[in-house]
Protein backbone atom coordinates (compact mmCIF):
# COMPACT_ATOMS: atom_id res chain seq x y z
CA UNK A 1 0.00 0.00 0.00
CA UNK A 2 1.33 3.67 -0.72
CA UNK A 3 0.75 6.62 0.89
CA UNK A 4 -0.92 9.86 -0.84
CA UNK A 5 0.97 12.61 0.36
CA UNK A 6 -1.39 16.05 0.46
CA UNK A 7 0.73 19.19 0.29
CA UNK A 8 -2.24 21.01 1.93
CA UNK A 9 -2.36 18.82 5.09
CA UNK A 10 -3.90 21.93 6.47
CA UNK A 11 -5.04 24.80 4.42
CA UNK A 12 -2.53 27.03 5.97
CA UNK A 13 0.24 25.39 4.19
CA UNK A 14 -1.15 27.30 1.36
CA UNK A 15 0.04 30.29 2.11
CA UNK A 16 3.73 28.85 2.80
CA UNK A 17 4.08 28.88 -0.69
CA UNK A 18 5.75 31.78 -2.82
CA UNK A 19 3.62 32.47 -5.91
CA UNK A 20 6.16 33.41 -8.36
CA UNK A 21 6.19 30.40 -10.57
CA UNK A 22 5.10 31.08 -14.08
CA UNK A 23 1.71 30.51 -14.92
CA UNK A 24 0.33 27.58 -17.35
CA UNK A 25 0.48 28.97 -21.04
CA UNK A 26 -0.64 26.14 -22.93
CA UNK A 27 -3.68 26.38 -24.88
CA UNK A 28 -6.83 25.07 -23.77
CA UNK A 29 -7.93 21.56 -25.20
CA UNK A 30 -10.36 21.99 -28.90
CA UNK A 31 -14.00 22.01 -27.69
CA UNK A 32 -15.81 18.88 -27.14
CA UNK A 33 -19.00 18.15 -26.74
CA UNK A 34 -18.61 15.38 -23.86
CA UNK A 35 -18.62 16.79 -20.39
CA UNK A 36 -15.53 15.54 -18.91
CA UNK A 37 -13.93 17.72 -22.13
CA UNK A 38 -15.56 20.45 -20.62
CA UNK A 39 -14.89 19.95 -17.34
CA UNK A 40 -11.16 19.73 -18.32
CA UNK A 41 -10.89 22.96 -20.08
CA UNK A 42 -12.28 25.08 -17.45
CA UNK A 43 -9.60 23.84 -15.23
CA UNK A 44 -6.90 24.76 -17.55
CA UNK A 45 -8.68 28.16 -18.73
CA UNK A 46 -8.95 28.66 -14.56
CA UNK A 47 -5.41 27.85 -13.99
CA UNK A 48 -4.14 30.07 -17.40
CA UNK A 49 -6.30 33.21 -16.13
CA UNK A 50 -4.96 32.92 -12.39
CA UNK A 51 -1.70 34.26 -14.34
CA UNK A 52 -3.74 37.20 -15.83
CA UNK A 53 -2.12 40.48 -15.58
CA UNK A 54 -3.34 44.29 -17.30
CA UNK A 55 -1.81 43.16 -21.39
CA UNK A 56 -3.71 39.73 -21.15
CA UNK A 57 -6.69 40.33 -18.62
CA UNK A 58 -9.22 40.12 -21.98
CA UNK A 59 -7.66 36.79 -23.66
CA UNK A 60 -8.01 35.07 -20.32
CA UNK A 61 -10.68 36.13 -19.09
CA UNK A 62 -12.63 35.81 -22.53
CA UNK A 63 -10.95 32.32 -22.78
CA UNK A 64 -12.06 31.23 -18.98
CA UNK A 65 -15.71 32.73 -19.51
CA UNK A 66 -16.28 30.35 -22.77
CA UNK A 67 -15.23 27.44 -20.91
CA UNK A 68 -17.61 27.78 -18.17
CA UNK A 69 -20.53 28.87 -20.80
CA UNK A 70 -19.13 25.15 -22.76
CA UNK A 71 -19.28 23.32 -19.68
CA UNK A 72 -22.90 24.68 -18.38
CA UNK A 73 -24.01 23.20 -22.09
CA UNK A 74 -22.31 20.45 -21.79
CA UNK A 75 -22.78 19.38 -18.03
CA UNK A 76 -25.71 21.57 -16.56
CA UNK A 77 -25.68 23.79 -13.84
CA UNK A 78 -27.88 22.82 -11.42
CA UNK A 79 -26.22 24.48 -8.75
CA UNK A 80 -26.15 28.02 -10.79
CA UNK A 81 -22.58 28.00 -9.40
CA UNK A 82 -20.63 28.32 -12.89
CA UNK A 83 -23.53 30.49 -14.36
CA UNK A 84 -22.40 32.76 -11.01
CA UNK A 85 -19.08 32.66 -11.98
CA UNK A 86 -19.71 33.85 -15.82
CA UNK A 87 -21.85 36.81 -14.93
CA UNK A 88 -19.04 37.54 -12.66
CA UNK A 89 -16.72 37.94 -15.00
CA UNK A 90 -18.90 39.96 -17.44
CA UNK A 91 -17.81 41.82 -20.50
CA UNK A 92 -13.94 41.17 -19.38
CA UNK A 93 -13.00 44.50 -19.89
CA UNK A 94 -11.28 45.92 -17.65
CA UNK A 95 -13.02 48.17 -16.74
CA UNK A 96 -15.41 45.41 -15.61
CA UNK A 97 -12.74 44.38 -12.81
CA UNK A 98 -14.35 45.19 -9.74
CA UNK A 99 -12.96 45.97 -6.44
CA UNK A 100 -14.91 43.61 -4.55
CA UNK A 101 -15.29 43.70 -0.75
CA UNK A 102 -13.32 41.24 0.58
CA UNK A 103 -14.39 42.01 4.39
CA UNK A 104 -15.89 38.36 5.54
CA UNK A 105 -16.25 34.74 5.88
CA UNK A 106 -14.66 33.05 2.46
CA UNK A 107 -15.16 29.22 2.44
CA UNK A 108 -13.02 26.56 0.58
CA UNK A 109 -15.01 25.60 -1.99
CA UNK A 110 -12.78 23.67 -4.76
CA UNK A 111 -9.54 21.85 -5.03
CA UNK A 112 -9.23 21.76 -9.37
CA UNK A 113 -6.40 19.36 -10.34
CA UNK A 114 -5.15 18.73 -13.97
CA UNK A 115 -6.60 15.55 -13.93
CA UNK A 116 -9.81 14.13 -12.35
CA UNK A 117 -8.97 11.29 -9.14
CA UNK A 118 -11.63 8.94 -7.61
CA UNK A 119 -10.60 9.21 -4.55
CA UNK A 120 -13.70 8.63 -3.05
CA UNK A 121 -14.55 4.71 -5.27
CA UNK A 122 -17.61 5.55 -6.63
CA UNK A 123 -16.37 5.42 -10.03
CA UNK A 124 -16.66 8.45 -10.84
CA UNK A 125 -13.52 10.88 -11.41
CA UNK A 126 -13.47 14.67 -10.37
CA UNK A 127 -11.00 17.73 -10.95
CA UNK A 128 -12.63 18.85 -7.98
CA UNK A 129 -10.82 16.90 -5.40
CA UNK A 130 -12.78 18.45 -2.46
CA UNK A 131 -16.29 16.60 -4.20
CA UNK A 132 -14.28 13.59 -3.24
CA UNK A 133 -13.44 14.05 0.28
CA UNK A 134 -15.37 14.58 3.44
CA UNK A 135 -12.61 16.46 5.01
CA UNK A 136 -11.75 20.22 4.90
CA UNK A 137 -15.67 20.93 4.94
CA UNK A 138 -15.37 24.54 6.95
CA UNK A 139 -11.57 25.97 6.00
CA UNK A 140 -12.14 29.74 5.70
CA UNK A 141 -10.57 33.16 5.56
CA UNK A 142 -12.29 35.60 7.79
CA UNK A 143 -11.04 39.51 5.90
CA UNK A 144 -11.08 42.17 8.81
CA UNK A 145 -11.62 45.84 6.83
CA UNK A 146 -8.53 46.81 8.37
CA UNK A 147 -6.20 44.64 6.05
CA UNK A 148 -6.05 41.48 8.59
CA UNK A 149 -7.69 38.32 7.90
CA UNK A 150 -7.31 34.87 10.12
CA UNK A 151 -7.00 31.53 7.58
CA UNK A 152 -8.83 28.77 9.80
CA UNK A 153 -8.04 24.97 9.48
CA UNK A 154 -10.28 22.34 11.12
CA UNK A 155 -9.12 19.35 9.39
CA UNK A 156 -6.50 17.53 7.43
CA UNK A 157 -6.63 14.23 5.06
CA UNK A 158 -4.64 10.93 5.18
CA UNK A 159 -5.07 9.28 2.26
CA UNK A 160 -3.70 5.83 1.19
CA UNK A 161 -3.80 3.79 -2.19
CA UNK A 162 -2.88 0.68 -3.81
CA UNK A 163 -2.99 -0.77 -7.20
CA UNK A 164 -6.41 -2.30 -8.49
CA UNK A 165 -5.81 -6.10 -9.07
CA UNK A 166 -5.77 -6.77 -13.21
CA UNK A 167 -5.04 -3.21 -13.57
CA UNK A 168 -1.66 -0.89 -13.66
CA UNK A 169 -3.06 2.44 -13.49
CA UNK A 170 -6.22 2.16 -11.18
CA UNK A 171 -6.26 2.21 -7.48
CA UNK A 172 -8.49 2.22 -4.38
CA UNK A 173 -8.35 5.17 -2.34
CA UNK A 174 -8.56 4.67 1.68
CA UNK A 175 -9.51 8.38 3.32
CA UNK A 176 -8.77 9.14 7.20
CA UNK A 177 -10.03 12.46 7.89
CA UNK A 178 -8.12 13.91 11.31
CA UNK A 179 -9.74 17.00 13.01
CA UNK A 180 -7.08 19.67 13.94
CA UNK A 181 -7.77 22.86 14.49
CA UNK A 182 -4.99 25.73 13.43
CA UNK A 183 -5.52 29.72 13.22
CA UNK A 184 -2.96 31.56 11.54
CA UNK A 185 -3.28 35.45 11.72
CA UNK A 186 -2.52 37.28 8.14
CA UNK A 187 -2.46 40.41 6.54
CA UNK A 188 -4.15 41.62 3.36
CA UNK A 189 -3.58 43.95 0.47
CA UNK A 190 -5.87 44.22 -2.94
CA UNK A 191 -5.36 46.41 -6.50
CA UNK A 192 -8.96 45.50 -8.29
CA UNK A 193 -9.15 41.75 -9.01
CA UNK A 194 -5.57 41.05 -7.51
CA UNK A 195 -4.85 40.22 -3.92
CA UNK A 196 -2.07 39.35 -1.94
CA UNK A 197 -2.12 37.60 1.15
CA UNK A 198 1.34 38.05 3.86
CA UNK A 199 1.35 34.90 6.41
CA UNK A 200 5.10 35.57 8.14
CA UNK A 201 6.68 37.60 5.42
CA UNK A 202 5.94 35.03 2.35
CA UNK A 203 3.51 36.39 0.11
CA UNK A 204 0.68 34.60 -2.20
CA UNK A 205 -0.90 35.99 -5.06
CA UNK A 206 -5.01 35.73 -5.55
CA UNK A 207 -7.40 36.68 -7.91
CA UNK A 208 -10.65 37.53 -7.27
CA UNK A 209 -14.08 36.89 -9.45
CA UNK A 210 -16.91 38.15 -8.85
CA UNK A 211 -17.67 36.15 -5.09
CA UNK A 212 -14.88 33.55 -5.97
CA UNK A 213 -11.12 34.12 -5.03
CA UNK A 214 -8.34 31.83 -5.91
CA UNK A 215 -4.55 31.01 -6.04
CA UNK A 216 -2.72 28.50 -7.66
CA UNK A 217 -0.26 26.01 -5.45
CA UNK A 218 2.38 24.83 -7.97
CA UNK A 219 2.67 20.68 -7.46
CA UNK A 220 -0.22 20.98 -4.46
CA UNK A 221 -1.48 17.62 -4.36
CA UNK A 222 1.15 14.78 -4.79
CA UNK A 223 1.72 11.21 -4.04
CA UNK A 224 4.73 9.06 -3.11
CA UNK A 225 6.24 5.78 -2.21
CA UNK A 226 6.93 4.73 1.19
CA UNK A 227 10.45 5.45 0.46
CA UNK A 228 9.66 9.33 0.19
CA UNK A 229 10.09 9.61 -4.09
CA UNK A 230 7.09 11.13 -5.28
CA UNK A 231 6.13 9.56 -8.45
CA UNK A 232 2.63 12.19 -9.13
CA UNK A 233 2.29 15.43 -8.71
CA UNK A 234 -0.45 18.01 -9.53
CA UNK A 235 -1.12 21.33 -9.67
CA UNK A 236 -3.55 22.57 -7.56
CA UNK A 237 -6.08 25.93 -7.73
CA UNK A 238 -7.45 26.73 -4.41
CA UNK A 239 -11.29 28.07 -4.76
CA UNK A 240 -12.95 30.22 -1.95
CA UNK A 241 -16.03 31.82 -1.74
CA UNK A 242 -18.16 34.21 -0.05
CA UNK A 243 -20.27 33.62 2.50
């Protein structure tokens, strides 16, 4: 049996993390009509357009928005969750970037990977690694108006795997879910959609649509042997939203 290693044992460990890899530049996958197509372009289009900066805030953001619009067609929306997130994003001008009020209670929401794990058995795969857990259910970022916020951790993951007899690339997932609970006081700086967030002098970058904010955690989620090599990683986009 192997161990799955989480880089976010607690959510804190997010902001450990300097932000100044370069973003994902590749171009998004040709539409499909199949909703696991779908599903994977928004996760690249979300991970290109967490690099978005003045030049390129219209390509990605126009990109982004037609990947959720392909993936309500192709998947649904019951929620109204990804319809949310496109009026959010509106035009894409920029002009349209609003500087939204970050004061409040932000709740994890999504962990998107690059590719979609069953980590829970059921058989079916998710990008959205948090739809396969029962753990990290109330992580949240409380935003003071006077440029603190306090990240707050209640639980971390311990996940195992081994190899599916017959098979050589599918596994069963075992999931221990261990309460702990961990505060960590932060500070807090925004310029329109872009936030920064200072836990001990190590800065993370954030972008914020509409009542969604995320960052990007370079090799986030990965899994190892027991001898320590880690033999998957993934890239990780944390999702919070408003409460």
């Amino acid at each position: 049996m192997k161990k799955l290693s989480l880089y976010l044992l607690c959510v804190v460990g997010a902001f450990l993390i300097s932000c100044e890899d370069e973003p994902f530049d590749g171009d998004i996958q040709n539409t499909g009509t199949t909703c696991e197509v779908a599903i994977a372009n928004t996760a690249q289009a979300a991970l290109n357009f967490l690099g978005v900066n003045v030049d390129n805030y219209m390509q990605l953001c126009t990109a982004y928005r037609d990947a959720l619009q392909a993936q309500i067609d192709a998947c649904g929306d019951a929620d109204g969750s990804l319809q949310a997130a496109v009026d959010g994003l509106g035009d894409c001008s920029n002009n349209n970037q609003q500087a939204a009020d970050l004061e409040g209670t932000w709740l994890l929401t999504a962990w998107i990977g690059e590719e979609a794990i069953d980590l829970n058995n059921d058989g079916t795969p998710s990008l959205n690694f948090l739809d396969e857990l029962d753990c990290y259910e109330n992580e949240t970022i409380v935003f003071d108006n006077d440029g603190t916020a306090v990240i707050m951790s209640t639980s971390f993951a311990e996940i195992s795997f081994e190899i599916i007899v017959g098979t050589e690339d599918e596994y069963s997932y075992t999931i221990a879910c261990i309460e702990e609970l961990f505060n960590s006081d932060v500070t807090w700086a925004q310029i329109e959609n872009a936030v920064t967030i200072t836990d001990q002098g190590t800065v993370s970058d954030w972008i914020l649509n509409g009542n969604e904010l995320s960052t990007l955690i370079p090799a986030g989620f990965f899994s190892s042997n027991e001898d320590g090599s880690v033999i998957l990683t993934q890239d990780l986009v944390l999702v919070y939203t408003k409460q």
